[in-house]
C-alpha atoms as a PDB file:
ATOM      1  CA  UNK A   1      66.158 -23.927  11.993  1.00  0.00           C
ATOM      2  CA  UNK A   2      68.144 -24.795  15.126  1.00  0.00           C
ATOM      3  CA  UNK A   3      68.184 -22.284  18.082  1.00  0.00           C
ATOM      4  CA  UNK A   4      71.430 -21.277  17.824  1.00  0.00           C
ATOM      5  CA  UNK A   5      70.714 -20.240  14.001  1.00  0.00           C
ATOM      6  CA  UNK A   6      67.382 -18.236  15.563  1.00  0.00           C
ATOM      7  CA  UNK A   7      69.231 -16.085  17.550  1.00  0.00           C
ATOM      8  CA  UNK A   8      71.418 -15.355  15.175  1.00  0.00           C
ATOM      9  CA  UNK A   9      69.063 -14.262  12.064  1.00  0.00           C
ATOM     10  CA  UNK A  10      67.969 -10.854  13.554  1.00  0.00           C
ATOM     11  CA  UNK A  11      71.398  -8.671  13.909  1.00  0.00           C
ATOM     12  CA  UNK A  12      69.496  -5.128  13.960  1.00  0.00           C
ATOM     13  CA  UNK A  13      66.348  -3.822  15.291  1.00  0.00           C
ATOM     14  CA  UNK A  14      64.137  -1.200  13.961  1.00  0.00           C
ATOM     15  CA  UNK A  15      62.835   2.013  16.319  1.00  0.00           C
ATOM     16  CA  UNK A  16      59.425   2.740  15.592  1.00  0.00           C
ATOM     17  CA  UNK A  17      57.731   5.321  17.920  1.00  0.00           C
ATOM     18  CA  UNK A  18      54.546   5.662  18.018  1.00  0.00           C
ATOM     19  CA  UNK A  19      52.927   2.827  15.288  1.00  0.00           C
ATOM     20  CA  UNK A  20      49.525   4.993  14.994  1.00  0.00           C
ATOM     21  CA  UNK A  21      51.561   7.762  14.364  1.00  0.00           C
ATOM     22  CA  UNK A  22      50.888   9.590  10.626  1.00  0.00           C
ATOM     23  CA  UNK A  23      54.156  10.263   9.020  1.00  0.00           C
ATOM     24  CA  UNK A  24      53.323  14.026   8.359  1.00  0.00           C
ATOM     25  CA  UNK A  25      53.356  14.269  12.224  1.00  0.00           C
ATOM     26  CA  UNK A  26      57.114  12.796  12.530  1.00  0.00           C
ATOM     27  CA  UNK A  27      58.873  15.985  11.873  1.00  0.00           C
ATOM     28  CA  UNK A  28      57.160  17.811  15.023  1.00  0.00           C
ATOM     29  CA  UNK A  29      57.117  14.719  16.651  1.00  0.00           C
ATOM     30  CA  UNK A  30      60.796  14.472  16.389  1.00  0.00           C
ATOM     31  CA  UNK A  31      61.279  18.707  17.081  1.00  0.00           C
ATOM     32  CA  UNK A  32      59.269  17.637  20.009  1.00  0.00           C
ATOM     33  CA  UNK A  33      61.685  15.464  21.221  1.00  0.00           C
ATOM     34  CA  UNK A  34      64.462  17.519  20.366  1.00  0.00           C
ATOM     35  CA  UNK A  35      63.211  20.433  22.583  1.00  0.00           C
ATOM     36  CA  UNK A  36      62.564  18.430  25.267  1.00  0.00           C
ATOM     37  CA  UNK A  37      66.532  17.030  25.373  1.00  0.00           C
ATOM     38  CA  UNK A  38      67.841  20.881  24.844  1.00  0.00           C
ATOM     39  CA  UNK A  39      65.172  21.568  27.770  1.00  0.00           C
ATOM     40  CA  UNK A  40      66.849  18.891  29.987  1.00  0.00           C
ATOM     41  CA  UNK A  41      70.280  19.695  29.408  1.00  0.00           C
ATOM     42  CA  UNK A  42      69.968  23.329  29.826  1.00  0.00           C
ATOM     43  CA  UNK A  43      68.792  23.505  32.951  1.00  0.00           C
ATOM     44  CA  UNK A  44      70.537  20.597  34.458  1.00  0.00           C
ATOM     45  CA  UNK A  45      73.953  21.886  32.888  1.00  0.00           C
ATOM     46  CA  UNK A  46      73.193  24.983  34.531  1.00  0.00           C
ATOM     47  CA  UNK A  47      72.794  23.768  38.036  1.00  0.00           C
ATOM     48  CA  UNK A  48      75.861  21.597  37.871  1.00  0.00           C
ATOM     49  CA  UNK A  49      77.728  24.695  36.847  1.00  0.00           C
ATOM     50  CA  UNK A  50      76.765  26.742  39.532  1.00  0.00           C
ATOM     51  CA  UNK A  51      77.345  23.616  41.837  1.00  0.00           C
ATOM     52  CA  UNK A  52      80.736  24.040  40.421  1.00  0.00           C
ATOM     53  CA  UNK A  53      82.011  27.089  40.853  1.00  0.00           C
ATOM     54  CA  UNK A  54      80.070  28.176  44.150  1.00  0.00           C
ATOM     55  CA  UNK A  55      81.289  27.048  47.162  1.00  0.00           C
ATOM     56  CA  UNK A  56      78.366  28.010  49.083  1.00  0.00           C
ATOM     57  CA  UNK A  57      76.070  25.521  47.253  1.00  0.00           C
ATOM     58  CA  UNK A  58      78.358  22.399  47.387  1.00  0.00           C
ATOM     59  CA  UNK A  59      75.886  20.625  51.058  1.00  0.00           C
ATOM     60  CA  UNK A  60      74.715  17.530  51.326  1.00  0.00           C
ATOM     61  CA  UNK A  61      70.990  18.544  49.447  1.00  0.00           C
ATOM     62  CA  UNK A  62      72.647  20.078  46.918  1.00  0.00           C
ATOM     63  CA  UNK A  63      74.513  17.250  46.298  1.00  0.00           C
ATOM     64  CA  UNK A  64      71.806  14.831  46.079  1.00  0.00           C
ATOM     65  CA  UNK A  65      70.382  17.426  43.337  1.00  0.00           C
ATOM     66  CA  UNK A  66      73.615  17.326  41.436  1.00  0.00           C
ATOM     67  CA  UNK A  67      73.278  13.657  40.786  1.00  0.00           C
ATOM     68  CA  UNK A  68      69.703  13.612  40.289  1.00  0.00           C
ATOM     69  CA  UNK A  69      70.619  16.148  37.360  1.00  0.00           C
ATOM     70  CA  UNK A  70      73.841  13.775  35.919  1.00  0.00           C
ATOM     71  CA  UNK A  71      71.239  11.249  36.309  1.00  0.00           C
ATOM     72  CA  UNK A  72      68.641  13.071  34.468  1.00  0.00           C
ATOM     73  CA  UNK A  73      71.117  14.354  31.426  1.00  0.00           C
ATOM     74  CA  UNK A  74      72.499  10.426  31.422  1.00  0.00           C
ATOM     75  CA  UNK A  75      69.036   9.133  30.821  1.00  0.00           C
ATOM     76  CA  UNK A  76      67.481  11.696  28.231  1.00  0.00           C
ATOM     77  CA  UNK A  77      71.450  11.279  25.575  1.00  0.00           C
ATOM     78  CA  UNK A  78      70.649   7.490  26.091  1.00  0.00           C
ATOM     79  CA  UNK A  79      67.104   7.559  25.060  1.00  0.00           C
ATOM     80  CA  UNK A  80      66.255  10.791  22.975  1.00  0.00           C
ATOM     81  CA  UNK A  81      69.085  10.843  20.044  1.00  0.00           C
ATOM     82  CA  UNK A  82      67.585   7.838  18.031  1.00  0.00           C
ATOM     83  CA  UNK A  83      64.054   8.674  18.541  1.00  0.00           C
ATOM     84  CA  UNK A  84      64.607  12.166  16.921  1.00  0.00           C
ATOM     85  CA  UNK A  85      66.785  10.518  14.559  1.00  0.00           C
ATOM     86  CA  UNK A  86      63.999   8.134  13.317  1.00  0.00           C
ATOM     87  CA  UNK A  87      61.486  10.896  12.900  1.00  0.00           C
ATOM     88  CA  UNK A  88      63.679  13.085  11.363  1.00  0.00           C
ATOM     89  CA  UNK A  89      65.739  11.505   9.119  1.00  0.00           C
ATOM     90  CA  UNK A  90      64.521   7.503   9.460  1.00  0.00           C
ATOM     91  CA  UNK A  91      67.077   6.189  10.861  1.00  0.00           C
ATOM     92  CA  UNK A  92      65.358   4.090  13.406  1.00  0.00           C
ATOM     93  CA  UNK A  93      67.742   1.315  13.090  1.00  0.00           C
ATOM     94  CA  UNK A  94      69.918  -0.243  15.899  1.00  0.00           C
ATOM     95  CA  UNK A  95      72.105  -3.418  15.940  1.00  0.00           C
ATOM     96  CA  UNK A  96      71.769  -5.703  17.937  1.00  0.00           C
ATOM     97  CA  UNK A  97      74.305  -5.179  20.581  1.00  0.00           C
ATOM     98  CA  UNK A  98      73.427  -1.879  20.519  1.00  0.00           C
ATOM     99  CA  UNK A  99      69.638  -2.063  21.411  1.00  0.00           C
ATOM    100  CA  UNK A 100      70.803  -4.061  24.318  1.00  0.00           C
ATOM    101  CA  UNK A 101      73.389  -1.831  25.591  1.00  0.00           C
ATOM    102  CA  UNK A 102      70.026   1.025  25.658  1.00  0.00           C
ATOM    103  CA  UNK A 103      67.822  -1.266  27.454  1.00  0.00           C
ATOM    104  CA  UNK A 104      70.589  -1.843  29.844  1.00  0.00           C
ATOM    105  CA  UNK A 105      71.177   1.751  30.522  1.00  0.00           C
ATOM    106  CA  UNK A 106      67.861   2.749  30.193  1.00  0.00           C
ATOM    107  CA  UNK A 107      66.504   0.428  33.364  1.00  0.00           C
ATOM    108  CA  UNK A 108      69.350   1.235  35.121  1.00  0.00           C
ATOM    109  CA  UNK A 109      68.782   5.081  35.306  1.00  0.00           C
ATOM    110  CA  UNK A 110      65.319   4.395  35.929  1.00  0.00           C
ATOM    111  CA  UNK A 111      66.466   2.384  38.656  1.00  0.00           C
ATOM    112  CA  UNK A 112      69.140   5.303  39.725  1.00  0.00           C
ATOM    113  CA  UNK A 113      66.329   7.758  39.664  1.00  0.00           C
ATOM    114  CA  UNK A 114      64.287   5.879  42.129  1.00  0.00           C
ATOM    115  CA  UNK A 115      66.966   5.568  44.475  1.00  0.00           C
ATOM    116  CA  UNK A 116      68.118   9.264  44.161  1.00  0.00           C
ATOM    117  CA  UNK A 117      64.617  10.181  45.090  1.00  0.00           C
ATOM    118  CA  UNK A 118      64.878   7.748  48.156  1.00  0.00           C
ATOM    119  CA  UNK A 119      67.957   9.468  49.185  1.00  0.00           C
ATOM    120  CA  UNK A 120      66.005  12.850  48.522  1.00  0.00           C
ATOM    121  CA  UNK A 121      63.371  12.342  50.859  1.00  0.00           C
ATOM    122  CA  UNK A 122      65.353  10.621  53.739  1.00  0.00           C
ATOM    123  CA  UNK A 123      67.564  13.901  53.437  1.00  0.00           C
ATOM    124  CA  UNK A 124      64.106  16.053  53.981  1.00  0.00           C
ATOM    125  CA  UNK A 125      63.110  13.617  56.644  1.00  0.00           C
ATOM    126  CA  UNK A 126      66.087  13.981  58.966  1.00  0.00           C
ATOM    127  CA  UNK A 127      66.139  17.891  58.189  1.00  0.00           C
ATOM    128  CA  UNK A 128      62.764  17.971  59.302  1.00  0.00           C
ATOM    129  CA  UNK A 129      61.988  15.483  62.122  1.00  0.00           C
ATOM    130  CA  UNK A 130      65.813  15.745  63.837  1.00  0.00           C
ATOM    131  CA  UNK A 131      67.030  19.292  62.975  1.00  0.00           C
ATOM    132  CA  UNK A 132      69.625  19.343  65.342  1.00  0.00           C
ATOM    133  CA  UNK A 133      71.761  15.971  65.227  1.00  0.00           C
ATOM    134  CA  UNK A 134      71.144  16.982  60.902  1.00  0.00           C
ATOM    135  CA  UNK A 135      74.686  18.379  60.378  1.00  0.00           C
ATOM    136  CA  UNK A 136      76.253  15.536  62.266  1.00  0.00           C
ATOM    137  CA  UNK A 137      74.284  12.807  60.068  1.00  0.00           C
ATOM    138  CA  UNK A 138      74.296  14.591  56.723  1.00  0.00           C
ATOM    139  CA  UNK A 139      77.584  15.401  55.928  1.00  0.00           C
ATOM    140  CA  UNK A 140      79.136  15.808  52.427  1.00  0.00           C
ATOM    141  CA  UNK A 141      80.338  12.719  52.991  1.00  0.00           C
ATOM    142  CA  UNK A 142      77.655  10.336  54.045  1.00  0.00           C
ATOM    143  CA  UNK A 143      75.765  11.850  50.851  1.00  0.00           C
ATOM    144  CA  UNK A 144      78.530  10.739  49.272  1.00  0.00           C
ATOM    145  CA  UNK A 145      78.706   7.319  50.092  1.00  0.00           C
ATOM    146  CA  UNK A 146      74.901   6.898  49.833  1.00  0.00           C
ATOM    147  CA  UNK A 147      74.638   8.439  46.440  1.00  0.00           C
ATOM    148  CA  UNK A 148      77.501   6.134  45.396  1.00  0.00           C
ATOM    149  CA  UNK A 149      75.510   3.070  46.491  1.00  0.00           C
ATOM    150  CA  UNK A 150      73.342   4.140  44.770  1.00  0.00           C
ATOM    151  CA  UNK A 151      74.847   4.403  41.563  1.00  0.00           C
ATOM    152  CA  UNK A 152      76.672   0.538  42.105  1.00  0.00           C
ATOM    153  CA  UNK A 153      73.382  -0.844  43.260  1.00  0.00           C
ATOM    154  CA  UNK A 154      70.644   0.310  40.003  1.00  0.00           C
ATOM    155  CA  UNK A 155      73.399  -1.579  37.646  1.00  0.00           C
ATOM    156  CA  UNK A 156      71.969  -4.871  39.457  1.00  0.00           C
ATOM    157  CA  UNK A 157      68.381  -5.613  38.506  1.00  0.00           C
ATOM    158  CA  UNK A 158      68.908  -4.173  35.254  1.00  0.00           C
ATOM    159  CA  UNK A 159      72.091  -6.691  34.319  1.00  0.00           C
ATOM    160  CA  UNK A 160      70.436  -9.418  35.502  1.00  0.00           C
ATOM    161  CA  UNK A 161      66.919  -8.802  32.917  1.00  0.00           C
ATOM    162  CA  UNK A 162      69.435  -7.720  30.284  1.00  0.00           C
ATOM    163  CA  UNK A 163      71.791 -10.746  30.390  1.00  0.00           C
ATOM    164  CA  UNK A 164      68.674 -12.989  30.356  1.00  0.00           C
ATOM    165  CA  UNK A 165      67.137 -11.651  27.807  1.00  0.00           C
ATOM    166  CA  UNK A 166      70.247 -11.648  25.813  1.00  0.00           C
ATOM    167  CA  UNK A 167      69.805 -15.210  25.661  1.00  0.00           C
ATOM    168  CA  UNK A 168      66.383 -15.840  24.184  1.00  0.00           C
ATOM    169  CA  UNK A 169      66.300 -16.400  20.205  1.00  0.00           C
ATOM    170  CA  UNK A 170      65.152 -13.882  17.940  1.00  0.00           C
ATOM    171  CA  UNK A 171      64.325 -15.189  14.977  1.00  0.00           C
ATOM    172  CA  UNK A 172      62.479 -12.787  12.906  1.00  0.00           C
ATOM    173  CA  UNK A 173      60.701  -9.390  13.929  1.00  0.00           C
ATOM    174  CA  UNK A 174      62.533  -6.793  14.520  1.00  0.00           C
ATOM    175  CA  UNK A 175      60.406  -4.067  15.244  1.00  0.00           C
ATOM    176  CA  UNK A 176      60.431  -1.763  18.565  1.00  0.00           C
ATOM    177  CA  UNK A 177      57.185  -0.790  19.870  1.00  0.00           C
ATOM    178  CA  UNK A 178      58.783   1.589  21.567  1.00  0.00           C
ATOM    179  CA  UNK A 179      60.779   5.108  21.181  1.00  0.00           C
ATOM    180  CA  UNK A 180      63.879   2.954  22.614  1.00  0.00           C
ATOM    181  CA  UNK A 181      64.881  -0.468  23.475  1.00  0.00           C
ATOM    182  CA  UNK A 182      63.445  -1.642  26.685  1.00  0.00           C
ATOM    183  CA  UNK A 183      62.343  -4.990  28.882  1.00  0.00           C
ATOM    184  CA  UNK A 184      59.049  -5.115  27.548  1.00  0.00           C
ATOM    185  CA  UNK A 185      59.433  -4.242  24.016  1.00  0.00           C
ATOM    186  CA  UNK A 186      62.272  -6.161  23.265  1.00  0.00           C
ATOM    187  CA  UNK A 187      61.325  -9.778  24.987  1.00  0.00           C
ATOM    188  CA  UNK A 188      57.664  -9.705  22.660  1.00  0.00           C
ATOM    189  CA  UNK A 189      60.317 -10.430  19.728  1.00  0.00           C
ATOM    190  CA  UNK A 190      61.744 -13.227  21.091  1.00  0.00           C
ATOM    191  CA  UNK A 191      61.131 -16.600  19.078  1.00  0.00           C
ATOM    192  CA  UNK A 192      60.126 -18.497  22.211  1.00  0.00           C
ATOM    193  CA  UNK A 193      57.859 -18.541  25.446  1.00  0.00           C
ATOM    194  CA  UNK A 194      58.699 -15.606  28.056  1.00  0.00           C
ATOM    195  CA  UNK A 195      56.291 -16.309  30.275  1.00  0.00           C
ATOM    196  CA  UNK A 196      59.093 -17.051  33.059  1.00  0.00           C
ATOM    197  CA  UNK A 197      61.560 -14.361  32.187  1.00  0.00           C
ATOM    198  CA  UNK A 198      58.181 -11.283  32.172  1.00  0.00           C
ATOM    199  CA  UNK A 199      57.703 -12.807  35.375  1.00  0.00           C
ATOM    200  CA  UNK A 200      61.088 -12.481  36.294  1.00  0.00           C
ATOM    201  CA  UNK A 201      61.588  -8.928  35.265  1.00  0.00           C
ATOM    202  CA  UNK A 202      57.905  -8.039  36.562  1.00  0.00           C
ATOM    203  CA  UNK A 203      59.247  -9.032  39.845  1.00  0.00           C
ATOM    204  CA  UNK A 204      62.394  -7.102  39.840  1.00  0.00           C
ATOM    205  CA  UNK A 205      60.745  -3.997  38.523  1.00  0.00           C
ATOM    206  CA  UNK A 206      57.894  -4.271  41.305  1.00  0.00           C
ATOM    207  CA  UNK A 207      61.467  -4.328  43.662  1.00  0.00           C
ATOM    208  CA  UNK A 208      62.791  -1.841  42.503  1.00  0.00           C
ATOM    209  CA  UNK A 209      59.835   0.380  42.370  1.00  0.00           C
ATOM    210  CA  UNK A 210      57.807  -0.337  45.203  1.00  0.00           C
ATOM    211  CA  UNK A 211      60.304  -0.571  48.085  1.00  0.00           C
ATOM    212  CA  UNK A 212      61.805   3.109  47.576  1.00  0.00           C
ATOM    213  CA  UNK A 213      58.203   4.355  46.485  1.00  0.00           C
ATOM    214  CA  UNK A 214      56.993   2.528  50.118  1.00  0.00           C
ATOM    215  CA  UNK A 215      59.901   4.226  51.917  1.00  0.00           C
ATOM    216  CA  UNK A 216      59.486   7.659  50.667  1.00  0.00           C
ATOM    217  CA  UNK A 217      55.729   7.644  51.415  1.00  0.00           C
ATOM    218  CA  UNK A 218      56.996   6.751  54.984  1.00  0.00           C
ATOM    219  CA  UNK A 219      59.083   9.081  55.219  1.00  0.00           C
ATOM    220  CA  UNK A 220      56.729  12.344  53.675  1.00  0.00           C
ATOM    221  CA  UNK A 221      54.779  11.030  56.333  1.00  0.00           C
ATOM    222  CA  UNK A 222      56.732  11.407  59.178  1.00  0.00           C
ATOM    223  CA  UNK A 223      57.524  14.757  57.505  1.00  0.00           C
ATOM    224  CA  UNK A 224      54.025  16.081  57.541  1.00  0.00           C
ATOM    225  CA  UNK A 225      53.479  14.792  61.169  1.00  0.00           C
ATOM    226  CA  UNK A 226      56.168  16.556  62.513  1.00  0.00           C
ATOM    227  CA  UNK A 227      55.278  20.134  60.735  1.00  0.00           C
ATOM    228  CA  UNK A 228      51.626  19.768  62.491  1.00  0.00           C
ATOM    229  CA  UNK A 229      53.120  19.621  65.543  1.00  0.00           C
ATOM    230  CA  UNK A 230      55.007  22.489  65.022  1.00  0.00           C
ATOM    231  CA  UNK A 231      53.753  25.823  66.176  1.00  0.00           C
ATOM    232  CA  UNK A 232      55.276  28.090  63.232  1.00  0.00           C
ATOM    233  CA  UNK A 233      52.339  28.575  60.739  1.00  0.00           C
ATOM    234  CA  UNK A 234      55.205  30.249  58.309  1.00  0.00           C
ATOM    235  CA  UNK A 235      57.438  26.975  58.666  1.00  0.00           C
ATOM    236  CA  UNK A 236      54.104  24.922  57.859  1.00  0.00           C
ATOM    237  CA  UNK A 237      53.363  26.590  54.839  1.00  0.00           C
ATOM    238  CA  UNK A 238      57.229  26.771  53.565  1.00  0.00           C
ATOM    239  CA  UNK A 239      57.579  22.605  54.228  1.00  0.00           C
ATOM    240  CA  UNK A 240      53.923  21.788  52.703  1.00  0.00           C
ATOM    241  CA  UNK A 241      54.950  23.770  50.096  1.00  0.00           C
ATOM    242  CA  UNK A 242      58.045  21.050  49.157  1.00  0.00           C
ATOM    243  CA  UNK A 243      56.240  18.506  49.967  1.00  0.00           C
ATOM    244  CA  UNK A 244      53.819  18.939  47.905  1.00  0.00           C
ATOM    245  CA  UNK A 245      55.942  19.716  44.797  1.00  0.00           C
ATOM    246  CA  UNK A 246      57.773  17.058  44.990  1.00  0.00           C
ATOM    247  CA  UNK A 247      54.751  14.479  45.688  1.00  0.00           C
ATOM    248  CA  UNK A 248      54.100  15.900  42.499  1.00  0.00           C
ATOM    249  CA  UNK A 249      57.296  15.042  41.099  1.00  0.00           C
ATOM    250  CA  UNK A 250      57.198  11.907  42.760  1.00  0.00           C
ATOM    251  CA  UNK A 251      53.217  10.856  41.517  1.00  0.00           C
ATOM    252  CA  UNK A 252      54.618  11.513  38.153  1.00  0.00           C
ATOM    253  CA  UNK A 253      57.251   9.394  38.308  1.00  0.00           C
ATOM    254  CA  UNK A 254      55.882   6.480  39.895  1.00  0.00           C
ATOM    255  CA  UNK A 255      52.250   6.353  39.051  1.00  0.00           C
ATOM    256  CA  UNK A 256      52.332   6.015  35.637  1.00  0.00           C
ATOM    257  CA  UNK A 257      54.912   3.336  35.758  1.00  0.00           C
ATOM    258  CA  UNK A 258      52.752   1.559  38.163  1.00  0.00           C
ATOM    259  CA  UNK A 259      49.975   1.558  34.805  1.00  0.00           C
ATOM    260  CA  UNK A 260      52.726   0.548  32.369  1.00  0.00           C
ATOM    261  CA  UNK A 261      53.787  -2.566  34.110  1.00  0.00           C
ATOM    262  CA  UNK A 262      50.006  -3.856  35.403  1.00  0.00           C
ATOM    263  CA  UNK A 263      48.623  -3.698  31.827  1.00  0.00           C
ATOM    264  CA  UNK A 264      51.317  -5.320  30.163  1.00  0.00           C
ATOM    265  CA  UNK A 265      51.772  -8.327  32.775  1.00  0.00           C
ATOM    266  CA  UNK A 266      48.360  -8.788  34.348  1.00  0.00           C
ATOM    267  CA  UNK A 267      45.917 -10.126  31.580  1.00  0.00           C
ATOM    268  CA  UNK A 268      42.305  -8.728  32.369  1.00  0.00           C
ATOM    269  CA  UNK A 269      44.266  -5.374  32.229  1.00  0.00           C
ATOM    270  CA  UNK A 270      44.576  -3.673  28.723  1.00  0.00           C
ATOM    271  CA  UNK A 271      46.317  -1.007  27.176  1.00  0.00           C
ATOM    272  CA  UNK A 272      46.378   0.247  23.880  1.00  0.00           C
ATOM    273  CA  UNK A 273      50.448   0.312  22.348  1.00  0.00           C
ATOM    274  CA  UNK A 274      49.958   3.863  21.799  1.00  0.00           C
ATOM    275  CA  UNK A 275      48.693   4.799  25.027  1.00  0.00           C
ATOM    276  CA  UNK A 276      51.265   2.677  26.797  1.00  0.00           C
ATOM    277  CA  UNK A 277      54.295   4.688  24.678  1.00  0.00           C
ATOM    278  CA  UNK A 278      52.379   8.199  25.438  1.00  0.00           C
ATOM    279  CA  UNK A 279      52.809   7.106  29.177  1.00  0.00           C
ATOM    280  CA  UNK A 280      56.330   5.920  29.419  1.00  0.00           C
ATOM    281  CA  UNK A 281      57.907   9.012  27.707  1.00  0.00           C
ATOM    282  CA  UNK A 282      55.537  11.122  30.178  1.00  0.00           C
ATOM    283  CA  UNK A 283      57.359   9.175  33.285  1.00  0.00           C
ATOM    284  CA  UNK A 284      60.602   9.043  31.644  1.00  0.00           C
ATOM    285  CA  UNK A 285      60.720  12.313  30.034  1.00  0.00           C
ATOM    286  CA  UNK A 286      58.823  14.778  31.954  1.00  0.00           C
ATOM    287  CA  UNK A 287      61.067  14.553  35.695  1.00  0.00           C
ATOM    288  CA  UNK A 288      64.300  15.598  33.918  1.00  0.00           C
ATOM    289  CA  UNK A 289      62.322  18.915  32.442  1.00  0.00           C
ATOM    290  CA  UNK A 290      61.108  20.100  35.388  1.00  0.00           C
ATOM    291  CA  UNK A 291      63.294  18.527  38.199  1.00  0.00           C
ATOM    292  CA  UNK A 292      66.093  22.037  37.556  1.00  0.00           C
ATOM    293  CA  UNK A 293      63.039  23.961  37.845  1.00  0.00           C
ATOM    294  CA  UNK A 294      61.313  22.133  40.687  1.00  0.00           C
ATOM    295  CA  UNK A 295      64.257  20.947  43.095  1.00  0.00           C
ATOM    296  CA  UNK A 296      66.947  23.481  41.650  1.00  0.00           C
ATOM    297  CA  UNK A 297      65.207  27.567  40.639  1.00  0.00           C
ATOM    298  CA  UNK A 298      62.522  27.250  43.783  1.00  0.00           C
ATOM    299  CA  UNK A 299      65.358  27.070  45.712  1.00  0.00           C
ATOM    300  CA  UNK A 300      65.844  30.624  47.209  1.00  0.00           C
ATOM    301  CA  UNK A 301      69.836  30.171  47.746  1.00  0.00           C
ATOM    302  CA  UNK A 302      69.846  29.262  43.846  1.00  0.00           C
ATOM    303  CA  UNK A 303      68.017  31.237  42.541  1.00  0.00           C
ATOM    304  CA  UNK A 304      69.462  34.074  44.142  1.00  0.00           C
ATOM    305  CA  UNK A 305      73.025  33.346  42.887  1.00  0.00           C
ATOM    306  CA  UNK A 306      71.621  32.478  39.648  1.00  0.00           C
ATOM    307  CA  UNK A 307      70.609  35.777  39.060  1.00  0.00           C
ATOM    308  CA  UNK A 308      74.304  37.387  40.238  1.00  0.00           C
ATOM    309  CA  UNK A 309      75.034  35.308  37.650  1.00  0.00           C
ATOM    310  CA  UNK A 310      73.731  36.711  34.868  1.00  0.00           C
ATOM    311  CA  UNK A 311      73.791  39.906  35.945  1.00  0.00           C
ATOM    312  CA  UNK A 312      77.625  40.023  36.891  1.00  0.00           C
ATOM    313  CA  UNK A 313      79.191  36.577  35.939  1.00  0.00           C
ATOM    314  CA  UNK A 314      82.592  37.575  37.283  1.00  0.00           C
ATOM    315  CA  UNK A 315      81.276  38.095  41.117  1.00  0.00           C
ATOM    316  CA  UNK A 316      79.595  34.910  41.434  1.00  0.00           C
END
């Protein structure tokens, strides 16, 4: 069979989850699921609504949270509908085109998220460390731009792994080992060596991951530096308080990706398929939960015209 007859013999792909998974568990699996994408567009719909219609939230942090949250309700309605479809109702299937298009769109809000974050932190680091000349470097529309680089930029390293992948044969299996399309997953069906593309896309995700995770370290560090020096024990406690919840937010994000990527590309590392699933949905899943609760409802301003709000919708 020639190559150009290889690539064309598989024109769907199959979804499968978890593959250790008993069936009896794929109805709570996929209510699981299902919760978790109600969860994330709640509270992320919720924010951008009262970005919306009060004026007193629309500043340059705010703004950085109203992307992550478009960010966070892009990635969850491109991954979550056909993994609750397949344990519901089967329907794991996916053309071809199609599974591509995810993997695409997955990577590329990963990507997005990472740089968001970036943005986050050197919006928390100028706040902190040069309080003063802040209004004058983060306006409305330097966020703006920035956050729009942003979302040009994470289409880049994600087109280029897509488009190459694209081209390898598949010739045969068809089965995702995964709860959506991805690098990974997809290039183990390919009908050919892909030792120099994993290395490829090993490299870009390292990129991608390590210089914003290296910069925000940087600047959390600068951040806690300059609240020891300060002589406020009340401001201390208030910034170390951030901090540390979004470090959190940040470990979760990061670290676990960090695992993911090792295992599958470094050989005397090994990690069981199931494991390696349980771990990407817990990076990819659980920041867009708790981000509306974490960056958004801690928020005193927020949470303070959250609760006019509900109590007297008219007046907010």
């Amino acid at each position: 069979m020639s190559q150009g007859n290889q690539t064309s013999t598989v024109t769907e792909f199959f979804i499968v989850g978890f593959p250790g998974l008993l069936p009896k568990y794929y109805d709570l699996l996929g209510t699981v699921f299902f919760l978790i994408y109600v969860a994330t567009l709640t509270g992320n719909t919720v924010f951008l609504t009262l970005f919306v219609i009060e004026q007193s939230l629309q500043k340059p942090m705010y703004l950085i949270m109203v992307n992550l949250a478009l960010c966070d309700i892009g990635f969850c309605t491109v991954a979550l509908p056909k993994i609750i479809s397949r344990y519901w109702f089967n329907a794991g299937a996916i053309s071809f085109h199609l599974c591509f298009f995810q993997r695409q769109l997955i990577h590329y809000f990963g990507t997005l998220n990472s740089l968001i974050m970036l943005i986050m932190a050197l919006d928390r680091y100028v706040a902190i460390c040069f309080p003063l000349r802040y209004p004058m470097l983060m306006t409305n529309k330097v966020m703006g731009l920035l956050t729009g680089f942003a979302w040009s930029t994470a289409m880049i390293s994600p087109g280029i792994t897509t488009i190459m992948s694209s081209q390898l044969p598949f010739c045969g299996p068809n089965l995702i080992l995964n709860c959506y399309c991805d690098t990974i997953s997809v290039n183990r069906l390919a009908c050919t060596d892909t030792s120099q593309y994993e290395r490829l896309s090993f490299s870009l995700a390292m990129f991608v991951l390590l210089l914003p995770f290296f910069l925000i370290i940087v600047s959390y560090i600068n951040v806690i530096i300059a609240v020891l020096r300060s002589r406020s024990t009340q401001a201390r406690l208030k910034t170390f308080s951030t901090c540390v919840t979004q470090i959190c937010i940040i470990s979760i994000y990061y670290i676990p990706r960090f695992v993911v990527y090792l295992t599958t590309y470094i050989p005397n590392i090994k990690l069981n398929i199931d494991s390696r699933i349980a771990l990407t949905m817990l990076y990819s899943l659980m920041p867009p939960v708790v981000n509306p609760v974490i960056y958004c409802f801690r928020t005193k301003e927020i949470r303070r015209i959250f609760m006019q709000w509900c109590i007297s919708p008219e007046k907010v």
